[in-house]
C-alpha atoms as a PDB file:
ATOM      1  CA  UNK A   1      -2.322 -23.716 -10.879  1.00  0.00           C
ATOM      2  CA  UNK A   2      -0.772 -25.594  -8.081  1.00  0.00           C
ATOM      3  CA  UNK A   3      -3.680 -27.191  -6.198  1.00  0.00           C
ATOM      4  CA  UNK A   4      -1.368 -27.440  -3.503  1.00  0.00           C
ATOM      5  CA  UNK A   5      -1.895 -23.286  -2.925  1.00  0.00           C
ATOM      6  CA  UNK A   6      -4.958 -22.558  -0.798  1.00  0.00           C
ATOM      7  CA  UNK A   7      -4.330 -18.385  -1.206  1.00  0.00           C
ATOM      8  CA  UNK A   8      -4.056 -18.159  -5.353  1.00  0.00           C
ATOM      9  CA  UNK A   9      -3.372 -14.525  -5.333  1.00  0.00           C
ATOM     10  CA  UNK A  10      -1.411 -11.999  -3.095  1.00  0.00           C
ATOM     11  CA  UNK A  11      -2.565  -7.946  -2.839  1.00  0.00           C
ATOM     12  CA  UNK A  12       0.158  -6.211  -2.059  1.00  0.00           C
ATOM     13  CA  UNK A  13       0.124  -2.529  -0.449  1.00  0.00           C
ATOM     14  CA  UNK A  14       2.698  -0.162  -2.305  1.00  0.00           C
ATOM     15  CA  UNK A  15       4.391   2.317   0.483  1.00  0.00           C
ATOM     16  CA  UNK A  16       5.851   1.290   3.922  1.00  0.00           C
ATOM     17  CA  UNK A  17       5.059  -2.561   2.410  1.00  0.00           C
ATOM     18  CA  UNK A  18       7.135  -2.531  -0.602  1.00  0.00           C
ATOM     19  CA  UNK A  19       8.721   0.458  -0.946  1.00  0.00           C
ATOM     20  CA  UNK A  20       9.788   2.514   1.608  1.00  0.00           C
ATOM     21  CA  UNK A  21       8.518   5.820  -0.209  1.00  0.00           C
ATOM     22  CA  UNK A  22       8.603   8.077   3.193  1.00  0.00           C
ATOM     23  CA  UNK A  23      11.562   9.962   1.966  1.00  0.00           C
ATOM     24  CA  UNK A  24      10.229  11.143  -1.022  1.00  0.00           C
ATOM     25  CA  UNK A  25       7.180  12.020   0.357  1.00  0.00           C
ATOM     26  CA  UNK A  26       8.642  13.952   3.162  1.00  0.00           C
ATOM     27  CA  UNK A  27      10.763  15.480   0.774  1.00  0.00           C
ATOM     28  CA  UNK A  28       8.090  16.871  -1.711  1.00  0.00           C
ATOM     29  CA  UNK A  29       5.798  17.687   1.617  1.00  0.00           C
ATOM     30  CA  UNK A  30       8.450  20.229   3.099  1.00  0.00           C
ATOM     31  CA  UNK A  31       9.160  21.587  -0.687  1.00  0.00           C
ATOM     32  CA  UNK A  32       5.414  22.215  -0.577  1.00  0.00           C
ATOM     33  CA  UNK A  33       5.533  23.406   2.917  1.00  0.00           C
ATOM     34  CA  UNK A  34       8.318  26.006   1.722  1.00  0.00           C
ATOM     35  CA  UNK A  35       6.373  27.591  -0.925  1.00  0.00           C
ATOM     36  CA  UNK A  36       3.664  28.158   1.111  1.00  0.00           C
ATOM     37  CA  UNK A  37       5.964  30.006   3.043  1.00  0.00           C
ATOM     38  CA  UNK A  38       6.022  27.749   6.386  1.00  0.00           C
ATOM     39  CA  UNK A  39       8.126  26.072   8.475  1.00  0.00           C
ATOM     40  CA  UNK A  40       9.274  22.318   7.489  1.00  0.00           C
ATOM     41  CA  UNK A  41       7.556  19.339   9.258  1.00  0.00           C
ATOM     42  CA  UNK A  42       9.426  16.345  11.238  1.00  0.00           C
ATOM     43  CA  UNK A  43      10.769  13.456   8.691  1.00  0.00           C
ATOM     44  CA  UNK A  44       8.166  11.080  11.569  1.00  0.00           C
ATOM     45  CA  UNK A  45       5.368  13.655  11.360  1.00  0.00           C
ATOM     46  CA  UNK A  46       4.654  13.424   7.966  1.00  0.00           C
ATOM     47  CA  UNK A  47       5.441   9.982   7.409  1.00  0.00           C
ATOM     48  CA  UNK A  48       2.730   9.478  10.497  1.00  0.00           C
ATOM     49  CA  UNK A  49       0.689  11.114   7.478  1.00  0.00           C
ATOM     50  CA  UNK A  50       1.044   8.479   5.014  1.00  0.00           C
ATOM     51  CA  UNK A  51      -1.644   5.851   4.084  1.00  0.00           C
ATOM     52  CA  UNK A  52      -4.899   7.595   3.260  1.00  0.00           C
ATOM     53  CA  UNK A  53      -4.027   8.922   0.047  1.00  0.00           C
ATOM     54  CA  UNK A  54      -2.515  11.935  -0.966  1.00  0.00           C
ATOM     55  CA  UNK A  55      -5.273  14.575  -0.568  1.00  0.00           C
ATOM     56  CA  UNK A  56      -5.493  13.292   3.200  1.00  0.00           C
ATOM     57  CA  UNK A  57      -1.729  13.826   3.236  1.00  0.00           C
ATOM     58  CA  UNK A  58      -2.006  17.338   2.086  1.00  0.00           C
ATOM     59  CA  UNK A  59      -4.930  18.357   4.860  1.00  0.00           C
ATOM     60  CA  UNK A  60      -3.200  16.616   7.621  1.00  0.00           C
ATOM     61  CA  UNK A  61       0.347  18.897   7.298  1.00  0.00           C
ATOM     62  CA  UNK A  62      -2.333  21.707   6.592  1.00  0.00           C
ATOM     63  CA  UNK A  63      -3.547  21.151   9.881  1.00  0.00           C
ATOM     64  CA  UNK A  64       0.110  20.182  11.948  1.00  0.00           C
ATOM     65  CA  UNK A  65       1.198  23.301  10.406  1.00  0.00           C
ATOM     66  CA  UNK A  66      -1.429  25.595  11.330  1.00  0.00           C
ATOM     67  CA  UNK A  67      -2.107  26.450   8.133  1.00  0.00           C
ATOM     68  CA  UNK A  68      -5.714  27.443   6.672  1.00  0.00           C
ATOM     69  CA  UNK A  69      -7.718  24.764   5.473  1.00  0.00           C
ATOM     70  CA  UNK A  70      -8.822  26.704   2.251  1.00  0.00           C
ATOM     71  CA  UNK A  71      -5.039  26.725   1.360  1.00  0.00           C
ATOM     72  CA  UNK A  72      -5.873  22.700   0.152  1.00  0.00           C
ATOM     73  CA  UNK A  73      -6.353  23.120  -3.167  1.00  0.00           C
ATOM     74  CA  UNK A  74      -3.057  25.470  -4.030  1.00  0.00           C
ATOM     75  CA  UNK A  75      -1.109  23.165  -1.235  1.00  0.00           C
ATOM     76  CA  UNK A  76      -2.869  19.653  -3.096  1.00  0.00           C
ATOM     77  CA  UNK A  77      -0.866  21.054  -6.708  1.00  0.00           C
ATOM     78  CA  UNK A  78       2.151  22.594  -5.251  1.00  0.00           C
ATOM     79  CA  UNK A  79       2.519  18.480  -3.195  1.00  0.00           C
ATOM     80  CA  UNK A  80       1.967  17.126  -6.898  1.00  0.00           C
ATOM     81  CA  UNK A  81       4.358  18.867  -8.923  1.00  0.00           C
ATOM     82  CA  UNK A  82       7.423  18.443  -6.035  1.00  0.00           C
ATOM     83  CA  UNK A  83       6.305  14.797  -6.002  1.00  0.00           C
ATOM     84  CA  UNK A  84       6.492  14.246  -9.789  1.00  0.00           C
ATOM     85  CA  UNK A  85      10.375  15.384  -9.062  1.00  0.00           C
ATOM     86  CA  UNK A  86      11.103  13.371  -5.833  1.00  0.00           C
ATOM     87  CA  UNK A  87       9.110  10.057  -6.429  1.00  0.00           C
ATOM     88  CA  UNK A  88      11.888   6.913  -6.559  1.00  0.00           C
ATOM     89  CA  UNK A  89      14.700   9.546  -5.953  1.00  0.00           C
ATOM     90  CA  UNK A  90      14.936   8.915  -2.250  1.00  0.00           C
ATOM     91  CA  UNK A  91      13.176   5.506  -1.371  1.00  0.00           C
ATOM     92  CA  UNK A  92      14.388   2.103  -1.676  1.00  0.00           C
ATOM     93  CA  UNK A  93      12.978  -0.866  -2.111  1.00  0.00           C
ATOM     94  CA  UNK A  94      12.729  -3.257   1.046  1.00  0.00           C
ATOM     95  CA  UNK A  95      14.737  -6.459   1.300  1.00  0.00           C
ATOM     96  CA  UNK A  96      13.479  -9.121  -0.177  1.00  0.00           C
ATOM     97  CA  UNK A  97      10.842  -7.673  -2.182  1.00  0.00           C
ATOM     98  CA  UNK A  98      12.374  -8.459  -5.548  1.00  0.00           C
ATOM     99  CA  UNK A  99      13.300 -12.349  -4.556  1.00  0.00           C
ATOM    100  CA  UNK A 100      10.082 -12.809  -3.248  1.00  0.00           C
ATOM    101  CA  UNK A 101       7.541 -11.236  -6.221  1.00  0.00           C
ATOM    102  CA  UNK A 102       9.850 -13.605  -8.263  1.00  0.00           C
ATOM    103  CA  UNK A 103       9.210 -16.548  -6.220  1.00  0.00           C
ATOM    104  CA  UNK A 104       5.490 -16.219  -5.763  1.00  0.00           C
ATOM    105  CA  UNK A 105       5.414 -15.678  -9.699  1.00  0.00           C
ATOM    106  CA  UNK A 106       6.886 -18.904 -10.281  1.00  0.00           C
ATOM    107  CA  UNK A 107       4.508 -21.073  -7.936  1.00  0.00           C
ATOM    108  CA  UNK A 108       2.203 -19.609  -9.570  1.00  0.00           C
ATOM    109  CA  UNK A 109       0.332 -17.082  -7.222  1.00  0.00           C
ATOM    110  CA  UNK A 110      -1.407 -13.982  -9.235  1.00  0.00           C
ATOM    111  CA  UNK A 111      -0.361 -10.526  -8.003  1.00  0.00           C
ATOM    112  CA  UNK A 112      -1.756  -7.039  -7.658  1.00  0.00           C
ATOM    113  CA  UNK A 113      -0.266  -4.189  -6.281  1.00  0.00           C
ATOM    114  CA  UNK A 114      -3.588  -2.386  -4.324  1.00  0.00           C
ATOM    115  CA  UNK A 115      -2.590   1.418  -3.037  1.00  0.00           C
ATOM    116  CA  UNK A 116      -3.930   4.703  -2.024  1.00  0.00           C
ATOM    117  CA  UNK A 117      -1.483   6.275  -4.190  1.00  0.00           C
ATOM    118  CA  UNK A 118      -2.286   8.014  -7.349  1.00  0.00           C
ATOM    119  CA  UNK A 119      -1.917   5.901 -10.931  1.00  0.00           C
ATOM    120  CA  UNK A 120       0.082   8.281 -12.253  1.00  0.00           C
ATOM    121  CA  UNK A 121       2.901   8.378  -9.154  1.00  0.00           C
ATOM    122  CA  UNK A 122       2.482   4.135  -8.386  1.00  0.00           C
ATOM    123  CA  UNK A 123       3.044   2.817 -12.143  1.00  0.00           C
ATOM    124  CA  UNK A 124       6.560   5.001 -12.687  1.00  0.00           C
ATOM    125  CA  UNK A 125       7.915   4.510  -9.188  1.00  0.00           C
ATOM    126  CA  UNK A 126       7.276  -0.013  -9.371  1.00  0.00           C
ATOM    127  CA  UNK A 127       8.797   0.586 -13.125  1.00  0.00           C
ATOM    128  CA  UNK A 128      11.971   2.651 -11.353  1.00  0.00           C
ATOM    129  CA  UNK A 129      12.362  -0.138  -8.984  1.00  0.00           C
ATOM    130  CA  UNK A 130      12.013  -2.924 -11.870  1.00  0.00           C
ATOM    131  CA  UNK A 131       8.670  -4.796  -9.941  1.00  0.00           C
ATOM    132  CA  UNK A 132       5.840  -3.761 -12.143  1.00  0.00           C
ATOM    133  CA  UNK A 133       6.305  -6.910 -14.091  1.00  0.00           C
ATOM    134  CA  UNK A 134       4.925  -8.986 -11.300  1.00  0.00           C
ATOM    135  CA  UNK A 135       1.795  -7.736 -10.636  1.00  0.00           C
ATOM    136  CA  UNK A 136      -1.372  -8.219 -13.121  1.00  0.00           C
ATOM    137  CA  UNK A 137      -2.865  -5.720 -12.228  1.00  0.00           C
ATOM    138  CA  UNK A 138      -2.419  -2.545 -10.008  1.00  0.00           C
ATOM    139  CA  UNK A 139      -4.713  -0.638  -8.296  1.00  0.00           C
ATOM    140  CA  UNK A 140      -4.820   3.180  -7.727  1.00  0.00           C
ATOM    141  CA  UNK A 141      -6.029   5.407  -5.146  1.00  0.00           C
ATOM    142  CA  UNK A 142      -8.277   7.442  -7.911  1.00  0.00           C
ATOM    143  CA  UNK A 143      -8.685   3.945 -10.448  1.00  0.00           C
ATOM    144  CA  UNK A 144     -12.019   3.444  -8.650  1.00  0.00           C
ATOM    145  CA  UNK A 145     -14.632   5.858  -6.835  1.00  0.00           C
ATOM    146  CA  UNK A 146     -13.443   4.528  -3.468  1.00  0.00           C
ATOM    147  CA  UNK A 147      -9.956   3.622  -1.780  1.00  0.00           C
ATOM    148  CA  UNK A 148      -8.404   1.557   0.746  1.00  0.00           C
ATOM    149  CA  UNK A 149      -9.866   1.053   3.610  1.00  0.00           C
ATOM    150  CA  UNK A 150     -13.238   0.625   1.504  1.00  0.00           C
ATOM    151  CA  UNK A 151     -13.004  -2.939   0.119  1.00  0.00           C
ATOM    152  CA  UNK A 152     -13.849  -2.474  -3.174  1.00  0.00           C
ATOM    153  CA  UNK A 153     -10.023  -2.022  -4.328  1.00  0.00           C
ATOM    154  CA  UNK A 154      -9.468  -5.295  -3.121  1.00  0.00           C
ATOM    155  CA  UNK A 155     -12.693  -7.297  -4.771  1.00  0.00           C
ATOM    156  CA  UNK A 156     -11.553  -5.343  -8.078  1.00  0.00           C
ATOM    157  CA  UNK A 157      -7.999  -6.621  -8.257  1.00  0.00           C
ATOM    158  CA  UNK A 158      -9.411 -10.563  -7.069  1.00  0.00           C
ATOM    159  CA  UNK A 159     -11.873  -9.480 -10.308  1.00  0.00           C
ATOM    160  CA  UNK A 160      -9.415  -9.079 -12.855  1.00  0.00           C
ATOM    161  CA  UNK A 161      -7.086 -12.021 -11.545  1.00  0.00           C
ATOM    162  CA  UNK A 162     -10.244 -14.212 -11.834  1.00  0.00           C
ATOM    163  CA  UNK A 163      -9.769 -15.212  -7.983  1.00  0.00           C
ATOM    164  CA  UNK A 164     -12.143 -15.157  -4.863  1.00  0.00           C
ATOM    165  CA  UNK A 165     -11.347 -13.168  -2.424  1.00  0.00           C
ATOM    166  CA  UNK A 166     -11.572 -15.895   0.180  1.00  0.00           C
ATOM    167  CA  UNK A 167      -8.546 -17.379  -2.168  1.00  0.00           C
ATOM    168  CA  UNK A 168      -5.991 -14.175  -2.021  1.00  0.00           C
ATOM    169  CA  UNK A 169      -4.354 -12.407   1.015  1.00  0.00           C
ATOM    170  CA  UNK A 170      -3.872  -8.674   1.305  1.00  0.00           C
ATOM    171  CA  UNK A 171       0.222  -8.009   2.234  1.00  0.00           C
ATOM    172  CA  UNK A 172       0.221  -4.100   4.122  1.00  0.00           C
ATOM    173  CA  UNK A 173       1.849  -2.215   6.563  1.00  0.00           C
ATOM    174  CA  UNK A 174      -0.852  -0.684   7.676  1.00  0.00           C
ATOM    175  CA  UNK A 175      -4.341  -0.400   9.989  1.00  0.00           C
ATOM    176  CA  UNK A 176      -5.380   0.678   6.598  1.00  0.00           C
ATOM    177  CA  UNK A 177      -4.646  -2.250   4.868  1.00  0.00           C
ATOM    178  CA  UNK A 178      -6.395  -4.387   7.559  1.00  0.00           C
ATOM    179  CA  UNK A 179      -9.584  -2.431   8.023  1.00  0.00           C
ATOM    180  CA  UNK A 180      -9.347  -2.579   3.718  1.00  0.00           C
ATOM    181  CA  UNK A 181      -8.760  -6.703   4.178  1.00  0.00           C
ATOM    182  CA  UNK A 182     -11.554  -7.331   6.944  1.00  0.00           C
ATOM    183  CA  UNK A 183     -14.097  -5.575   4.756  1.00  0.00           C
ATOM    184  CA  UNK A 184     -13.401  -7.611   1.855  1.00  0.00           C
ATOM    185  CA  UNK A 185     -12.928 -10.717   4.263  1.00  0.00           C
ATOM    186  CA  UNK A 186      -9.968 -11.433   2.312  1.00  0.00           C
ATOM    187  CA  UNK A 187      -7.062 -12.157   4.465  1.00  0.00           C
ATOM    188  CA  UNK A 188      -4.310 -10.380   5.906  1.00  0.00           C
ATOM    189  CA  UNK A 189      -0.609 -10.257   6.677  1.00  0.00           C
ATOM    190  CA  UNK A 190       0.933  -6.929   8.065  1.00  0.00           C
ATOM    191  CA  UNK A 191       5.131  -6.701   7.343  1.00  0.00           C
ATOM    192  CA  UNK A 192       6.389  -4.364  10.137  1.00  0.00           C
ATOM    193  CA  UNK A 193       9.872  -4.264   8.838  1.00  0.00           C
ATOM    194  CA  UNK A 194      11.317  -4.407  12.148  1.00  0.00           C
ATOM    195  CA  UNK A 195       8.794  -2.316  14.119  1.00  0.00           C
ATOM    196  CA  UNK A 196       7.213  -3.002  16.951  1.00  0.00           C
ATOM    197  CA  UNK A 197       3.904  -5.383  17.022  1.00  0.00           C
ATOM    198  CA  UNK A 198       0.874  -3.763  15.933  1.00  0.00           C
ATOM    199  CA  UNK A 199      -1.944  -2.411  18.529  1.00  0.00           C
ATOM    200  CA  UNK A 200      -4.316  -4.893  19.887  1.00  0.00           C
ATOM    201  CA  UNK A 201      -6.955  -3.428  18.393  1.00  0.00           C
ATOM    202  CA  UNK A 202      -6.413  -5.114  15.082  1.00  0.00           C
ATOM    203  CA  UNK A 203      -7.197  -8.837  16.935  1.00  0.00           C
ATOM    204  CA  UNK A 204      -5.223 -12.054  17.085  1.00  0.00           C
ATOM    205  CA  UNK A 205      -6.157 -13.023  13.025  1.00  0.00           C
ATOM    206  CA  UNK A 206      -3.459 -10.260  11.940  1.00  0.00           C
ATOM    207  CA  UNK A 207      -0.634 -11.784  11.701  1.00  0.00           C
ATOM    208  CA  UNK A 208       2.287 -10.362  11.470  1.00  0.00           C
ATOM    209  CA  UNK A 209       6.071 -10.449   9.774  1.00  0.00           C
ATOM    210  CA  UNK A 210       9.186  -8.934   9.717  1.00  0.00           C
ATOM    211  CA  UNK A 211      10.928 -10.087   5.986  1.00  0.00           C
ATOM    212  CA  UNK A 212       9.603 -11.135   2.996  1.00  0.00           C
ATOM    213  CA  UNK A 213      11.525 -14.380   2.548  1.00  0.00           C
ATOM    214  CA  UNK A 214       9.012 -15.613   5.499  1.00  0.00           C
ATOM    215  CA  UNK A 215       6.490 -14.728   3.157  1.00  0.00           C
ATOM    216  CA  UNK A 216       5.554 -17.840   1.417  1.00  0.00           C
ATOM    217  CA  UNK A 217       5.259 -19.775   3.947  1.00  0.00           C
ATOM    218  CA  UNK A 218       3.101 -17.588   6.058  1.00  0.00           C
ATOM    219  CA  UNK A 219       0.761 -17.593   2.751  1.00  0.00           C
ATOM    220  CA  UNK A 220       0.663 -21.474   2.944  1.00  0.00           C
ATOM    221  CA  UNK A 221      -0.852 -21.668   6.611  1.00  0.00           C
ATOM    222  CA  UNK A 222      -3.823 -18.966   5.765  1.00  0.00           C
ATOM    223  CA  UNK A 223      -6.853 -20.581   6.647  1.00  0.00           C
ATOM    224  CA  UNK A 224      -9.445 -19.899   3.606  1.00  0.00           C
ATOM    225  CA  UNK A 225     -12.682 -17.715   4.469  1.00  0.00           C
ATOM    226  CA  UNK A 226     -15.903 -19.250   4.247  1.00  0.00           C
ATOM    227  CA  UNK A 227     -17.282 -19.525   0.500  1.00  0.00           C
ATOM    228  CA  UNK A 228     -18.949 -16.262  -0.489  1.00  0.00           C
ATOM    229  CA  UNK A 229     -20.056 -15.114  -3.866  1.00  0.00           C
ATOM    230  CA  UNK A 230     -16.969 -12.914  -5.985  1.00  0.00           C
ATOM    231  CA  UNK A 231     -17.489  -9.338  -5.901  1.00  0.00           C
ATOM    232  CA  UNK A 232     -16.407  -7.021  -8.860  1.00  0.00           C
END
C-alpha cells in the first residue's frame, strides 16, 4: 500500500455517480405505468424518484400518479420485469469513470461499489459497462437488512476491504449518499456532473466535483476522521 494515501479505499454510489441509469429507469417506470393502465410520468419526475431504492421508486410514481397505494405490490413486479429488459439499454456510463477506476486501481486504493439498487440489476449492468472488475466488493440495496442512508452498507464494504472507515471516502451524487457517509463518519465527495451546487443544508465538509479525472486529487486532500473502532 502506498503510505503516501491517507483515504485507502473509495465507496462509490452506482446511479447518477457512475452510471447515468435515469433512462432506463424512466423507461421501465412508464412501461409499468402503461400496464397499469395510466398516464406516463415526466423523464425529471421520475428520475427526481431515484435514490432510495426501488420499492421507494415504485410508491413514489404510485403516489405522482394518483394511483392506489395497495396497487404496490402488482406495480413493485410489473417495475421488475420491464427493468430486467431496459437495464444498460439506455444509460451510459459518465466520462471518466473507466480512466479513473483504472487509475485508483493502480495506486493502489480498494474499491466498492455501495447502492440502493437491487444485486440482481447492479452486478449485470457494471458487467455491461465493463467496471465490475474494479470494485472488491459491491454492495446491494437488499445484500444487508438496511440501505443507504443507514451506514451500515458503508462499514460492510470498509469490512471486507479490511479498511477503517476513517481511511475510505464515499463518491455519490446524492443527499443520500451524504446522510449514508456522515453516519458512518466516513468521508464524502458528491460528483454533480455539471449541476448546480448542492443545498446548504449538506454543510461546508461536502465537497463537491464536476469530473472524475479531478478525482484523485480531491481524495489526496481528505482530512482523515478521528480514530474510531471498525464496524462490520
Amino acid at each position: 500500500m502506498n503510505a503516501a494515501i491517507r483515504q485507502h479505499a473509495v465507496l462509490f454510489d452506482l446511479d447518477g455517480t457512475l452510471i447515468d441509469t435515469a433512462p432506463d429507469i424512466v423507461a421501465a417506470a412508464n412501461r409499468m405505468l402503461d400496464e397499469l393502465q395510466a398516464r406516463p410520468l415526466p423523464f425529471d419526475k421520475i428520475a427526481g424518484f431515484i435514490g432510495n431504492g426501488v420499492s421507494t421508486l415504485v410508491q413514489r410514481i404510485l403516489d405522482a400518479s394518483a394511483l392506489e397505494p395497495e396497487l404496490h405490490t402488482v406495480a413493485l413486479a410489473s417495475f421488475n420485469r420491464h427493468y430486467a429488459e431496459t437495464n444498460g439499454r439506455f444509460g451510459r456510463l459518465f466520462p471518466g469513470v473507466q480512466a479513473c477506476l483504472a487509475g485508483l486501481r493502480a495506486a493502489n486504493y480498494r474499491l466498492a461499489c455501495v447502492t440502493n439498487k437491487p444485486l440482481a440489476f447492479a452486478l449485470p449492468l457494471l458487467q455491461m459497462h465493463h467496471i465490475d472488475i474494479h470494485f472488491g466488493i459491491i454492495v446491494g440495496g437488499d445484500s444487508l437488512a438496511s440501505m443507504k442512508p443507514a451506514p451500515e452498507p458503508l462499514w460492510h464494504a470498509c469490512h471486507v476491504l479490511d479498511v477503517a472507515p476513517r481511511h475510505a471516502c464515499m463518491v455519490g451524487d446524492s443527499g443520500v449518499d451524504v446522510a449514508a457517509a456522515q453516519a458512518a463518519e466516513v468521508p464524502v465527495l458528491i460528483v454533480r456532473h455539471g449541476a448546480p451546487e448542492p443545498v446548504a443544508a449538506w454543510g461546508p465538509a461536502v465537497k463537491t466535483f464536476t469530473h472524475f479525472d479531478q478525482l484523485a486529487g480531491l481524495l489526496a486532500a481528505i482530512p482523515v476522521y478521528p480514530e474510531r473502532e471498525l464496524q462490520s
